[in-house]
N, C-alpha and C. Protein backbone atom coordinates (compact mmCIF):
# COMPACT_ATOMS: atom_id res chain seq x y z
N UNK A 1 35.72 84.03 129.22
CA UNK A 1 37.06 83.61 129.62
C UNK A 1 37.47 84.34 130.88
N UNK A 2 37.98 83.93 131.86
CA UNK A 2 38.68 84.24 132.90
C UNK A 2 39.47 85.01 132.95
N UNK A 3 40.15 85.73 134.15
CA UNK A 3 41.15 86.72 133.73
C UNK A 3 42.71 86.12 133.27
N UNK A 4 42.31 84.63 134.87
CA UNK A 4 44.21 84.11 134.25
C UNK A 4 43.87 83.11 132.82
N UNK A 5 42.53 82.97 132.41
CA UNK A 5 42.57 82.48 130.99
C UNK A 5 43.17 82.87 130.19
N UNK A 6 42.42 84.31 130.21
CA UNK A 6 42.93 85.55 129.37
C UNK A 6 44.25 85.93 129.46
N UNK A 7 45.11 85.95 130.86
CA UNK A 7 46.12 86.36 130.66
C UNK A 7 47.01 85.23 130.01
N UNK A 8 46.75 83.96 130.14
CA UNK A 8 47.43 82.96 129.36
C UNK A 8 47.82 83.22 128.21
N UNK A 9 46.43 83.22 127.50
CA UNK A 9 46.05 83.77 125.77
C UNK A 9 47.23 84.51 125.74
N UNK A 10 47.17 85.78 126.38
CA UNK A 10 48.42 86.87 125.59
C UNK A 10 49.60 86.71 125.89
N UNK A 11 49.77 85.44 126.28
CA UNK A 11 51.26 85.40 126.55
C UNK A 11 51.83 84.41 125.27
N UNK A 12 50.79 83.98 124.65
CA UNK A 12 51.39 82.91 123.29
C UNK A 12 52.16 83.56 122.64
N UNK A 13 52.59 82.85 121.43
CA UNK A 13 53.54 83.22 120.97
C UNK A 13 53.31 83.24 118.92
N UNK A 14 53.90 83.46 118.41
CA UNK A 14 53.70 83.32 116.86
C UNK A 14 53.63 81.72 116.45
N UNK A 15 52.90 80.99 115.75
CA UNK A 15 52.78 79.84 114.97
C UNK A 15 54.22 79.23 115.40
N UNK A 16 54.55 78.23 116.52
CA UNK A 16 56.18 77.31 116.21
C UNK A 16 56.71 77.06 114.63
N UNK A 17 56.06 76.46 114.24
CA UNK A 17 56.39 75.77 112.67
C UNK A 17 56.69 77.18 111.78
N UNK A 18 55.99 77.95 111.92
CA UNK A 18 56.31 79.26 111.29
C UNK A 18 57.23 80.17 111.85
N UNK A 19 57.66 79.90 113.17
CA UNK A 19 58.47 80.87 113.56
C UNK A 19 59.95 79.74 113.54
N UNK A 20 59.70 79.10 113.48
CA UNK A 20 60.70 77.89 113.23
C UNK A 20 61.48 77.74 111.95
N UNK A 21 60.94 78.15 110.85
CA UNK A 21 61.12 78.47 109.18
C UNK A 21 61.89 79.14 109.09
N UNK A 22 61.48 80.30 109.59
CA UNK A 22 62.25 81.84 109.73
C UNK A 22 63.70 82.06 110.57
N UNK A 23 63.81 81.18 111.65
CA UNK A 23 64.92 81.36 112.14
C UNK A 23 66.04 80.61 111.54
N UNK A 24 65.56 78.76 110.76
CA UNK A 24 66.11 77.90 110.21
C UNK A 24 66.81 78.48 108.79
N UNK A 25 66.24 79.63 108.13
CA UNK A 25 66.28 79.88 107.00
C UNK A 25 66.69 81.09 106.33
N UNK A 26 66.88 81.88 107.66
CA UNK A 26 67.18 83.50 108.11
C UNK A 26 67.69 84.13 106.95
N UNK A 27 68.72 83.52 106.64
CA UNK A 27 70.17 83.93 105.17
C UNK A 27 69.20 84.29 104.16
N UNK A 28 68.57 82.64 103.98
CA UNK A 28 67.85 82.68 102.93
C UNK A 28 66.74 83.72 102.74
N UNK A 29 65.83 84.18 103.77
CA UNK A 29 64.73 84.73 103.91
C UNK A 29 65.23 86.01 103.84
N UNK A 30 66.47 86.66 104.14
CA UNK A 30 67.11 87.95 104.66
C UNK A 30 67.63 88.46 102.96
N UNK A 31 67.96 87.61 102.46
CA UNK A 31 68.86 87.85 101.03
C UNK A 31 67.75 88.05 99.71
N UNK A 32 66.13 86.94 100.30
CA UNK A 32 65.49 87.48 99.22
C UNK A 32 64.64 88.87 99.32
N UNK A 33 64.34 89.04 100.91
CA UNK A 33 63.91 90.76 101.17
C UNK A 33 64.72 91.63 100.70
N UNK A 34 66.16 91.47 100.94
CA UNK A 34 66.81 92.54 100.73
C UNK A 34 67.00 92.66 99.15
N UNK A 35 66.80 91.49 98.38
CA UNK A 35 67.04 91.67 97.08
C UNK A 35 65.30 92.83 96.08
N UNK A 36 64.72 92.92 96.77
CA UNK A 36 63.80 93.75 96.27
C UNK A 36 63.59 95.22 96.96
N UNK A 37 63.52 96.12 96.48
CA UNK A 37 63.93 97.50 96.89
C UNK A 37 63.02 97.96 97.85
N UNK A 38 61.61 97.93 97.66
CA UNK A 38 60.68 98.10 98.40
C UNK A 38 59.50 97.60 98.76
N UNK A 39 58.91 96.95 99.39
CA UNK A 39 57.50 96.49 99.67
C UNK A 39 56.73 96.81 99.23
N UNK A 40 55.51 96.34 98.98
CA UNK A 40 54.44 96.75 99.07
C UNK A 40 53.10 97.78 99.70
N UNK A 41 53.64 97.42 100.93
CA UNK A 41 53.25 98.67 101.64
C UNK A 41 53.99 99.81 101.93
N UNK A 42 55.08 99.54 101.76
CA UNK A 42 56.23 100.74 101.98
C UNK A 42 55.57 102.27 100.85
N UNK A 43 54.73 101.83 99.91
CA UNK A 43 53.64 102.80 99.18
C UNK A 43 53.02 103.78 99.64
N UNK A 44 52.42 103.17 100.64
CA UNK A 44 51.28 103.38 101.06
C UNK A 44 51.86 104.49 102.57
N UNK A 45 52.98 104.42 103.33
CA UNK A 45 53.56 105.14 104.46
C UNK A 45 53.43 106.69 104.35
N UNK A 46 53.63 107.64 103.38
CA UNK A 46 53.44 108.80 103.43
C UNK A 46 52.13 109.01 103.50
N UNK A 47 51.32 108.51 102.37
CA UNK A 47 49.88 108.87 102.26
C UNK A 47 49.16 108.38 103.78
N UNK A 48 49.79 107.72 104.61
CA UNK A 48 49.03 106.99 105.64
C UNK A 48 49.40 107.14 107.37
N UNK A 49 50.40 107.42 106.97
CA UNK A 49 50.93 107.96 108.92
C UNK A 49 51.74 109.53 108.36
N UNK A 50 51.17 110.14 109.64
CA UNK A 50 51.27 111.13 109.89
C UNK A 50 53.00 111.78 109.52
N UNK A 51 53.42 112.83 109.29
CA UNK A 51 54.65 113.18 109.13
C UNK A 51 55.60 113.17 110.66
N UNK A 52 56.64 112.78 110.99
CA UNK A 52 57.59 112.72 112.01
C UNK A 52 56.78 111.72 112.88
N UNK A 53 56.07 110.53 112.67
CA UNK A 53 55.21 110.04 113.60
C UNK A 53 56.39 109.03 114.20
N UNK A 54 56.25 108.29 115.19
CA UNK A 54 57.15 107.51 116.04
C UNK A 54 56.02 106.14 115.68
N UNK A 55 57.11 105.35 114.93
CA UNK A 55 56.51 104.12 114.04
C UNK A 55 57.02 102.57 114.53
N UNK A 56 56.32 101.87 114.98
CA UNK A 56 57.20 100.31 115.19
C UNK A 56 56.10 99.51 113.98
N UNK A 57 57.21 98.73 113.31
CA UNK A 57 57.31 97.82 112.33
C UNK A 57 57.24 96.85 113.23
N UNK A 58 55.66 95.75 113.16
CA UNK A 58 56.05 94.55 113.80
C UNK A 58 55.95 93.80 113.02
N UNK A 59 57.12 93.14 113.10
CA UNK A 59 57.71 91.38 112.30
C UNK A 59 58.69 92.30 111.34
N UNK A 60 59.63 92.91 111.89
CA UNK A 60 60.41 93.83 110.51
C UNK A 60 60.98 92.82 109.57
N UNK A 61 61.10 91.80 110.04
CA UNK A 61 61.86 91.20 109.20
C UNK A 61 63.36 91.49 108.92
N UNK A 62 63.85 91.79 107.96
CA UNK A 62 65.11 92.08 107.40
C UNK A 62 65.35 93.01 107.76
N UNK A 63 64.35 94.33 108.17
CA UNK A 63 64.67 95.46 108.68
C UNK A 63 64.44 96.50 107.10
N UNK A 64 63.62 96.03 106.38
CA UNK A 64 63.77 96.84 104.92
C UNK A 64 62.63 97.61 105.43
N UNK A 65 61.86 97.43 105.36
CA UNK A 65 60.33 98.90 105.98
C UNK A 65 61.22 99.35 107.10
N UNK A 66 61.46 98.65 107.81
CA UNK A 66 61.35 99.94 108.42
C UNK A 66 62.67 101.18 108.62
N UNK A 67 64.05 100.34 108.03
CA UNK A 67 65.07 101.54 106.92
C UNK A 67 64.12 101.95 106.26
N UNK A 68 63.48 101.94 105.00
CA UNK A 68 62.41 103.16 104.76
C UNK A 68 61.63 104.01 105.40
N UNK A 69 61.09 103.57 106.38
CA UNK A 69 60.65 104.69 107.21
C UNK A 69 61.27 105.31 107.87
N UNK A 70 62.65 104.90 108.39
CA UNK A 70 63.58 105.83 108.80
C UNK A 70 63.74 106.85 107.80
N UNK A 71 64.16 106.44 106.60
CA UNK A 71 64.70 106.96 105.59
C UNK A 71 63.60 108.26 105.40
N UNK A 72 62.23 107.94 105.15
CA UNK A 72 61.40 108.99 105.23
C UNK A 72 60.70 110.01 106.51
N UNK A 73 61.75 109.80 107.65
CA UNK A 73 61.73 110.44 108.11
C UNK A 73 60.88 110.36 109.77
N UNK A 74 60.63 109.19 109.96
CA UNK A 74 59.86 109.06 110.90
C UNK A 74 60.98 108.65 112.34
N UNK A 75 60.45 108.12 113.21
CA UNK A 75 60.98 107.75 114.75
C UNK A 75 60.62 106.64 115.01
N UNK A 76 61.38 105.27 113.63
CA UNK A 76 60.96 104.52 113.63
C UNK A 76 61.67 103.22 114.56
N UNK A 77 61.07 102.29 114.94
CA UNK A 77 61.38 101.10 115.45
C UNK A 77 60.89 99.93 114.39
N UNK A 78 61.57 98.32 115.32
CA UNK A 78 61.22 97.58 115.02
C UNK A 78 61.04 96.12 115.74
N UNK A 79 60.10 95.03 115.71
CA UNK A 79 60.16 94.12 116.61
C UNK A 79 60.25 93.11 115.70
N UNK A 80 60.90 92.20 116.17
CA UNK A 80 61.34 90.61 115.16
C UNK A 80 61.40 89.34 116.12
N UNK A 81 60.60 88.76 115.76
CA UNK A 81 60.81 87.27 116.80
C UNK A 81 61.93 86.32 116.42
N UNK A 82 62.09 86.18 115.30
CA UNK A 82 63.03 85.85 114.15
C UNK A 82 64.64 85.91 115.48
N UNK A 83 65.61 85.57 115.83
CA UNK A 83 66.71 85.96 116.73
C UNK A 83 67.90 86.17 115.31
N UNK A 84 67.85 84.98 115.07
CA UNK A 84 68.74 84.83 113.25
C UNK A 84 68.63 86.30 112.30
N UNK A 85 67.16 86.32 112.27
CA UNK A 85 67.03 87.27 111.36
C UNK A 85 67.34 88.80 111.66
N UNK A 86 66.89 88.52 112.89
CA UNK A 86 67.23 89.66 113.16
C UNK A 86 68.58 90.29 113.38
N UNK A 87 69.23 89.52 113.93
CA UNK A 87 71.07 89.87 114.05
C UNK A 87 71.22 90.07 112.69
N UNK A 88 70.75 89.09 111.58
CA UNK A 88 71.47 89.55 110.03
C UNK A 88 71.21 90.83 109.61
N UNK A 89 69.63 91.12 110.28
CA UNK A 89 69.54 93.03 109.53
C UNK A 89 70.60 93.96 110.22
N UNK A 90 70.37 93.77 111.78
CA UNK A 90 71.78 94.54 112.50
C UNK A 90 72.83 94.27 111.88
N UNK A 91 73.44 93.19 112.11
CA UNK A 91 75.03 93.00 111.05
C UNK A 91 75.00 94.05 109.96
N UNK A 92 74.28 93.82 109.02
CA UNK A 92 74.25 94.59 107.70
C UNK A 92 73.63 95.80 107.10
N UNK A 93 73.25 96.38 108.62
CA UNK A 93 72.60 97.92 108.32
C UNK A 93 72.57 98.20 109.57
N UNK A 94 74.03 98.35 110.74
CA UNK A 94 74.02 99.03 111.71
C UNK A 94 73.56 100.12 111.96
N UNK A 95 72.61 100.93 111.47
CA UNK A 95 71.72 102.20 112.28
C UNK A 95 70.76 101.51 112.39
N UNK A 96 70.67 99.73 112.27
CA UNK A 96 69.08 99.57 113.05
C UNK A 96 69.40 99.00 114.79
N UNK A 97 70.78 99.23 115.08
CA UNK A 97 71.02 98.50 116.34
C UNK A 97 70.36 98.65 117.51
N UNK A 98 69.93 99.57 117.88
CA UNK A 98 69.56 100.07 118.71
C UNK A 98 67.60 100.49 118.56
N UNK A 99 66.98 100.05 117.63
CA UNK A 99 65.92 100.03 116.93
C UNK A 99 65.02 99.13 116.43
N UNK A 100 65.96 98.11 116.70
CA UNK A 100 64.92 97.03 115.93
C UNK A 100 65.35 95.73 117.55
N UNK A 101 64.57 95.18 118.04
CA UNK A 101 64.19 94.44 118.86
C UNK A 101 63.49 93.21 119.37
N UNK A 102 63.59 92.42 119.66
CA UNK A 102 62.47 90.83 119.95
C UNK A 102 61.03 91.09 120.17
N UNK A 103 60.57 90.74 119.51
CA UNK A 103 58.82 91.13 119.88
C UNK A 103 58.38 90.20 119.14
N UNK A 104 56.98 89.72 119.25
CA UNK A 104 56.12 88.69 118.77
C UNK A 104 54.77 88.81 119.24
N UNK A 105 53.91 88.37 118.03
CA UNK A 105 52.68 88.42 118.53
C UNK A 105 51.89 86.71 118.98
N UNK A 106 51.01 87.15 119.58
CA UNK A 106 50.25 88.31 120.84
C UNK A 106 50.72 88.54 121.85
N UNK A 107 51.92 87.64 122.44
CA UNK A 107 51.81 87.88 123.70
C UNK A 107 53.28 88.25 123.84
N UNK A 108 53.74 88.37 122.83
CA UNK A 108 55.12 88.86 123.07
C UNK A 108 55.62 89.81 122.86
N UNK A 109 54.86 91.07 122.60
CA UNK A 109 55.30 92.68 121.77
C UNK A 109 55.17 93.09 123.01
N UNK A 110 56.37 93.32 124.00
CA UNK A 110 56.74 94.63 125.36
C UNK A 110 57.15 95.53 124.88
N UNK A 111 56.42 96.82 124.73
CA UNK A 111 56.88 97.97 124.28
C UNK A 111 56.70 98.89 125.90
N UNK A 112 57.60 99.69 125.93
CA UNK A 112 57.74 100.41 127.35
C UNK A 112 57.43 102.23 126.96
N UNK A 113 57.26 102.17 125.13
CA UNK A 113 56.64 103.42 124.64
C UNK A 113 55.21 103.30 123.67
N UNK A 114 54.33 104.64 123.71
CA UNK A 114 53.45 104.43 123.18
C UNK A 114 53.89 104.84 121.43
N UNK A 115 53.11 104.63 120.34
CA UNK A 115 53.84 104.88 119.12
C UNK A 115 52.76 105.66 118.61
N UNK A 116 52.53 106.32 117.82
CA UNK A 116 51.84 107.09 116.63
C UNK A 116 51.17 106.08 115.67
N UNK A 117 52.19 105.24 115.28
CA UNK A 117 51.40 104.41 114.45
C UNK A 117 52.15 102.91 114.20
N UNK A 118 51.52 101.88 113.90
CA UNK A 118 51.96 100.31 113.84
C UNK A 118 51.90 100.56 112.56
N UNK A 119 52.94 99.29 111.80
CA UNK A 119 52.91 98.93 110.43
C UNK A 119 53.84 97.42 110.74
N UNK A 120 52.47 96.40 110.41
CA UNK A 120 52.36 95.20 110.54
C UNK A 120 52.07 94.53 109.29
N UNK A 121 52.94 94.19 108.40
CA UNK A 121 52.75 93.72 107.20
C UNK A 121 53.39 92.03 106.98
N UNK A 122 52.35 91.54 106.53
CA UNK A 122 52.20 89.97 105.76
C UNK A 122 52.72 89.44 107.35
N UNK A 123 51.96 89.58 108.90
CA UNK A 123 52.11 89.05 109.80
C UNK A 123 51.07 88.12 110.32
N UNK A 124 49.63 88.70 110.23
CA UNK A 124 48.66 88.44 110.85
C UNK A 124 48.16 87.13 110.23
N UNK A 125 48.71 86.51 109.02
CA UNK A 125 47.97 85.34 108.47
C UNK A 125 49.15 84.58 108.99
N UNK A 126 50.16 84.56 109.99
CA UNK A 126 50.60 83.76 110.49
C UNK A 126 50.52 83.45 112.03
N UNK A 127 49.44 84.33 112.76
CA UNK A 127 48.94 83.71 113.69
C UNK A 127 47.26 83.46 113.89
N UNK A 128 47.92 82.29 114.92
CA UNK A 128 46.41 80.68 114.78
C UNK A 128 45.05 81.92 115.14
N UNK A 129 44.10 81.54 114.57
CA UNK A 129 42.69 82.34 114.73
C UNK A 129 42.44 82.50 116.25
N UNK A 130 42.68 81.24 116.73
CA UNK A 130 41.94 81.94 118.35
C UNK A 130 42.81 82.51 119.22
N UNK A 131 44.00 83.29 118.11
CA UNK A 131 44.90 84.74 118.70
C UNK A 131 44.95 85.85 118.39
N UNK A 132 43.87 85.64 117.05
CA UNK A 132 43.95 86.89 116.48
C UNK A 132 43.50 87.86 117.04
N UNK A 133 42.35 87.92 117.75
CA UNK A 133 41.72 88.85 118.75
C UNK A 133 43.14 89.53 119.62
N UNK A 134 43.96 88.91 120.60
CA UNK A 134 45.06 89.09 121.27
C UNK A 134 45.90 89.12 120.31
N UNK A 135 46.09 89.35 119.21
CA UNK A 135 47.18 89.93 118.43
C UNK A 135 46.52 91.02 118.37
N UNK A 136 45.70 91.72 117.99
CA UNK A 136 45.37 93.19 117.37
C UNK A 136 45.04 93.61 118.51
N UNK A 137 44.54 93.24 119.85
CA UNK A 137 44.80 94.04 121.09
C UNK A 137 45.91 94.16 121.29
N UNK A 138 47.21 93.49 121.17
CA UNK A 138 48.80 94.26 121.40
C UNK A 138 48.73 95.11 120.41
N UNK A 139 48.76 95.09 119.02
CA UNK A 139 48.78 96.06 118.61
C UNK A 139 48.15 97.48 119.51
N UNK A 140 46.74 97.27 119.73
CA UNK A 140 45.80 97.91 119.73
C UNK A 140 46.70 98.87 121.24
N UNK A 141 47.21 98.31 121.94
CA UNK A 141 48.22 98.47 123.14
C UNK A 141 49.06 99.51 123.02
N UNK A 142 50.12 99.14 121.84
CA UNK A 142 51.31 99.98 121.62
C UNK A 142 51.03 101.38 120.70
N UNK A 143 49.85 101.84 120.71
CA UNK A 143 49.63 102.75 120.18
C UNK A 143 48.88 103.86 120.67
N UNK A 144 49.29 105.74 120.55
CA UNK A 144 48.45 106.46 121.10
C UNK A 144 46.86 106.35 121.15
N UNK A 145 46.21 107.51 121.68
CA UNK A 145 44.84 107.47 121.09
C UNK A 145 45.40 107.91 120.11
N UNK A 146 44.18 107.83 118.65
CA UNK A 146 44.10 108.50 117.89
C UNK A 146 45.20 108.09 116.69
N UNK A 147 46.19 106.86 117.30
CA UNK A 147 47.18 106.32 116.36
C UNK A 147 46.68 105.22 115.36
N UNK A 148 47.61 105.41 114.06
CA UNK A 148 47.27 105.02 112.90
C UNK A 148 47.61 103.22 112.90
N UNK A 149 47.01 102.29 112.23
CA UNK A 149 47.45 101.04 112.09
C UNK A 149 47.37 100.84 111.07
N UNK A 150 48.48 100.04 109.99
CA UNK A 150 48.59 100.02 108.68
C UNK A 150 49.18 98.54 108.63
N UNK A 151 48.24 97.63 108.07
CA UNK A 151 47.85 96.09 107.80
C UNK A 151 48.33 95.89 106.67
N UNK A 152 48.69 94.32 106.11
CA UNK A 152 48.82 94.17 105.27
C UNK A 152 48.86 92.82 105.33
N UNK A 153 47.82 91.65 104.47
CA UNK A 153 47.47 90.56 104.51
C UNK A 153 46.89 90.22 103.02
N UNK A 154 47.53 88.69 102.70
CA UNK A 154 47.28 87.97 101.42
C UNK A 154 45.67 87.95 101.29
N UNK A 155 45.95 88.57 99.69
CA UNK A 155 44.49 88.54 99.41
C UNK A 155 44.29 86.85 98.72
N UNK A 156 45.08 86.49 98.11
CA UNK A 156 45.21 85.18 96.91
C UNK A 156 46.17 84.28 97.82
N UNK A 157 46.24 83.52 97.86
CA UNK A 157 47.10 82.49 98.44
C UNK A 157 46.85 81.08 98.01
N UNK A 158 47.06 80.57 96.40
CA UNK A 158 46.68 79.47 96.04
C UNK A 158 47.62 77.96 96.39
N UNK A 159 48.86 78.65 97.04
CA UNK A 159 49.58 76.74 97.41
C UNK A 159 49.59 76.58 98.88
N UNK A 160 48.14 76.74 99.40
CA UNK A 160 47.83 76.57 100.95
C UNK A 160 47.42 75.21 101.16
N UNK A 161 47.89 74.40 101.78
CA UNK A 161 47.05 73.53 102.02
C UNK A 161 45.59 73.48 102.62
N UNK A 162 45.14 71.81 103.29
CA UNK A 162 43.69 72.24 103.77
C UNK A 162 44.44 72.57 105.19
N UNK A 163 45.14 72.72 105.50
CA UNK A 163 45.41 72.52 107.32
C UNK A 163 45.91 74.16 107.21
N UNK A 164 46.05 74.92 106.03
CA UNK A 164 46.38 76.01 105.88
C UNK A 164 48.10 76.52 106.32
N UNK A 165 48.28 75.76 105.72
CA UNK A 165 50.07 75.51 105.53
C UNK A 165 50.54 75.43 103.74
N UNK A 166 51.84 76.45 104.09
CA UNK A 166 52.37 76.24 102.58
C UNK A 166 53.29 75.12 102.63
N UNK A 167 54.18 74.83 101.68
CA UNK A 167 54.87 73.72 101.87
C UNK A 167 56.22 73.71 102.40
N UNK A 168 56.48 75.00 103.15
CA UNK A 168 56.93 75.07 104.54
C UNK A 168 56.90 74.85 105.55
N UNK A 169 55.72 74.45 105.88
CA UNK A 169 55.22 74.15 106.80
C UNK A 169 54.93 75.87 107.71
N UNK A 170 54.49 76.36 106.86
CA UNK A 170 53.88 78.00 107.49
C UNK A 170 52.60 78.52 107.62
N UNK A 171 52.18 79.02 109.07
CA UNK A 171 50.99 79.06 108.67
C UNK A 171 50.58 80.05 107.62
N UNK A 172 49.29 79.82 107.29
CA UNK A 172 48.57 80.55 106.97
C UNK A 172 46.95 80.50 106.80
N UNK A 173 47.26 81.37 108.23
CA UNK A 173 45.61 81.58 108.32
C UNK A 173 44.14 82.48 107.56
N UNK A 174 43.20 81.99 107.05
CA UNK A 174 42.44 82.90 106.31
C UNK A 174 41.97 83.83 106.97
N UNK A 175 42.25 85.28 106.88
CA UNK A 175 41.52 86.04 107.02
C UNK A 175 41.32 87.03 106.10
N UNK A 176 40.15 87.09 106.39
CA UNK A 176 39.84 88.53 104.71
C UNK A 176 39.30 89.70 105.48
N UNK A 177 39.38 90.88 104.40
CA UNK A 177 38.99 92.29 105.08
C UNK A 177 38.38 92.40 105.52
N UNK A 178 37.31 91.70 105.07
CA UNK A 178 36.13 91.86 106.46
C UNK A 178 36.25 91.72 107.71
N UNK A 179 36.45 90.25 107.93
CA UNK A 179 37.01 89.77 109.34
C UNK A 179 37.53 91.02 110.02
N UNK A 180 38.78 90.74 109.59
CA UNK A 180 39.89 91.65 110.13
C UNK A 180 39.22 93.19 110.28
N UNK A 181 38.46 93.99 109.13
CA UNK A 181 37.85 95.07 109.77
C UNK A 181 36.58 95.10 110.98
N UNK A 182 35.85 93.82 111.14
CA UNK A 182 34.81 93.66 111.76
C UNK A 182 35.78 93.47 113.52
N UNK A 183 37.14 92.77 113.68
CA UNK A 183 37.37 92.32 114.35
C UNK A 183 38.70 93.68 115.32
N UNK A 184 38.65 94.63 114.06
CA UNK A 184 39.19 95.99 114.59
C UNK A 184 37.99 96.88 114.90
N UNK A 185 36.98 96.54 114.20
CA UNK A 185 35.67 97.37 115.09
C UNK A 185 35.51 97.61 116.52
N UNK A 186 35.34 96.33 117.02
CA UNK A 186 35.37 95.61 117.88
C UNK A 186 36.54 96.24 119.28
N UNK A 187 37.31 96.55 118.83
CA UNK A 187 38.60 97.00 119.68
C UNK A 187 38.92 98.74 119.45
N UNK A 188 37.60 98.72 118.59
CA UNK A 188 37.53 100.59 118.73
C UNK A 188 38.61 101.23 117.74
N UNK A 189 38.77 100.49 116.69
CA UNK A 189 39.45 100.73 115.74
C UNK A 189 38.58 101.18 114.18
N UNK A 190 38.90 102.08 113.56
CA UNK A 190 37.68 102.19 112.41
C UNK A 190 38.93 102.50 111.16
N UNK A 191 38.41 101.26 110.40
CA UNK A 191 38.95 101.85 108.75
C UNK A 191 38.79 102.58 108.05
N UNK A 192 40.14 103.41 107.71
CA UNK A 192 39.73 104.53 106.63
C UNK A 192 40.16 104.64 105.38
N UNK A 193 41.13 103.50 105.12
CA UNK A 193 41.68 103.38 103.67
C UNK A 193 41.97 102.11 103.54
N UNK A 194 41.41 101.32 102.30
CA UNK A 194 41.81 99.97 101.96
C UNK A 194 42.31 99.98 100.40
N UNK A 195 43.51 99.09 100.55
CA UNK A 195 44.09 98.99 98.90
C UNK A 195 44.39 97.61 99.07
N UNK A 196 44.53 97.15 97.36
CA UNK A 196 45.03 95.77 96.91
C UNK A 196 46.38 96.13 96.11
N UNK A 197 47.21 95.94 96.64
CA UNK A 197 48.67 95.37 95.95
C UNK A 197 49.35 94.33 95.51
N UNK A 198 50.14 94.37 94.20
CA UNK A 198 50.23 93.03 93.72
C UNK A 198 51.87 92.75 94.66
N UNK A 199 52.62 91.75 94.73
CA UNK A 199 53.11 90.74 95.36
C UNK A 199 54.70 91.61 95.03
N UNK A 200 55.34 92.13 95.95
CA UNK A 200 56.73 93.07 96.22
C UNK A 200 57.76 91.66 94.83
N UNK A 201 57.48 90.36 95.57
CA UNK A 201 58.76 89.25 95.37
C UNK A 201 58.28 88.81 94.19
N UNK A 202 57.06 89.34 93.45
CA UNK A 202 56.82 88.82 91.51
C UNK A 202 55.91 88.02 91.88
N UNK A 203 55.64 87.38 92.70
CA UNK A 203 54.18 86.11 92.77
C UNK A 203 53.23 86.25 92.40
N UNK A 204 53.43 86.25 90.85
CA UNK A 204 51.64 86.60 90.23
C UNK A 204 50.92 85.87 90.66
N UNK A 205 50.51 85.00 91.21
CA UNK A 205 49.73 84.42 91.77
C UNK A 205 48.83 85.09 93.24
N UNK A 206 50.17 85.97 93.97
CA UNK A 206 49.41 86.46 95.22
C UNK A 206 49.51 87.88 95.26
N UNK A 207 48.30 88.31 95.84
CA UNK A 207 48.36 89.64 96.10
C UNK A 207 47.55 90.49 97.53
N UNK A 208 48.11 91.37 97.48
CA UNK A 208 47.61 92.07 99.11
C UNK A 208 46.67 92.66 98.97
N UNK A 209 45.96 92.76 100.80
CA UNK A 209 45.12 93.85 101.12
C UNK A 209 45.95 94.57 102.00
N UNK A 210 45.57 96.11 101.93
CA UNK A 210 46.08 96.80 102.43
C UNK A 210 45.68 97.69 103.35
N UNK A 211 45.57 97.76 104.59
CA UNK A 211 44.13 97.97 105.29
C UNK A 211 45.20 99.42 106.16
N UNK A 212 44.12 100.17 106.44
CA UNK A 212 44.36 101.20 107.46
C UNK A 212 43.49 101.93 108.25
N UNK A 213 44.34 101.53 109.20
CA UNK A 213 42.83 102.00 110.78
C UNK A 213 43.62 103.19 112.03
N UNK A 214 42.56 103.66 112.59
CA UNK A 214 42.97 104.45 113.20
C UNK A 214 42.03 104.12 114.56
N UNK A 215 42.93 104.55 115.77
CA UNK A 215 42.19 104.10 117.23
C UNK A 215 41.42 105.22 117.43
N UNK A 216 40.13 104.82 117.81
CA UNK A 216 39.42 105.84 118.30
C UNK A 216 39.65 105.97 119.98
């Protein structure tokens, strides 16, 4: 690929139809995060980034990770493509005003600081495969040497269609640990802790991987 190929690539943006859901539905999407106390990966943050580390949450969503990681103590941020959603976490938990921000992957996370560590959870199966590479290089971007990346992607996902859409019309793209660790290899990233978690919102049906890498 070319360079202005390449630079094309990273300028895309998150799945339309999926980023389209999220803004249409914000209330809705904002009221059922906030109605569960903590994530899934929100577990996994002490044992996994460093103490006082300077943290951006990409896709915060509601802004619930990453108030916990404030809460535990870090120098945390956050990026949301979401515009809806995101004003509703500001509205309703003003110490994220100044913290939580527009960002999107691949080609849309401008960070003007380097971070300690990413925590990107239930994002990456919503962008199209031939971005995933240019999604985990932004990541791979906004972070020191030596900074931590902490993943989190559906292990089970049984009401997908074949076009890999729920009946939202959201994507969801397959990727499994492998991939995803073969494809952080690749970008000089090496895994050092993987977990399976069952589903924050009760969905016995789905459950996570929980991946954590560090830049070499």
């Amino acid at each position: 690929m070319g360079s202005h190929s390449a630079s094309k690539a990273r300028m895309q943006h998150t799945d339309d139809a999926t980023l389209n859901y999220y803004r249409e539905h914000a209330r809705e999407v904002f009221e059922r995060y906030e109605a569960v106390e903590q994530s899934s990966i929100a577990a996994h943050f002490l044992s996994s980034l460093q103490p006082n580390s300077r943290v951006i949450d990409v896709g915060a969503g509601s802004g619930r990770d990453l108030r916990k990681l404030m809460e535990l103590g870090f120098d945390a941020y956050g990026a949301e493509p979401a515009d809806e959603l995101r004003q509703l976490a500001i509205d309703k938990h003003p110490q994220l005003k100044d913290r939580l921000f527009a960002g999107s992957l691949p080609g849309g996370l401008t960070t003007y600081r380097k971070y300690d560590a990413v925590v990107c959870s239930a994002v990456l199966m919503h962008i199209p495969p031939n971005q995933l590479f240019d999604a985990i290089l932004a990541l791979r971007d906004a972070l020191n040497e030596q900074g931590r990346l902490l993943i989190s992607i559906p292990a089970t996902r049984p009401d997908i269609d074949e076009n890999h859409r729920d009946h939202n019309g959201r994507l969801f793209s397959p990727v499994t640990p492998d991939q995803l660790k073969l494809l952080c290899k690749r970008l000089a990233f090496e895994c050092i802790a993987e977990h399976i978690n069952d589903d924050a919102l009760g969905r016995s049906e789905t459950t996570w991987h929980t991946l954590l890498f560090v830049r070499q």
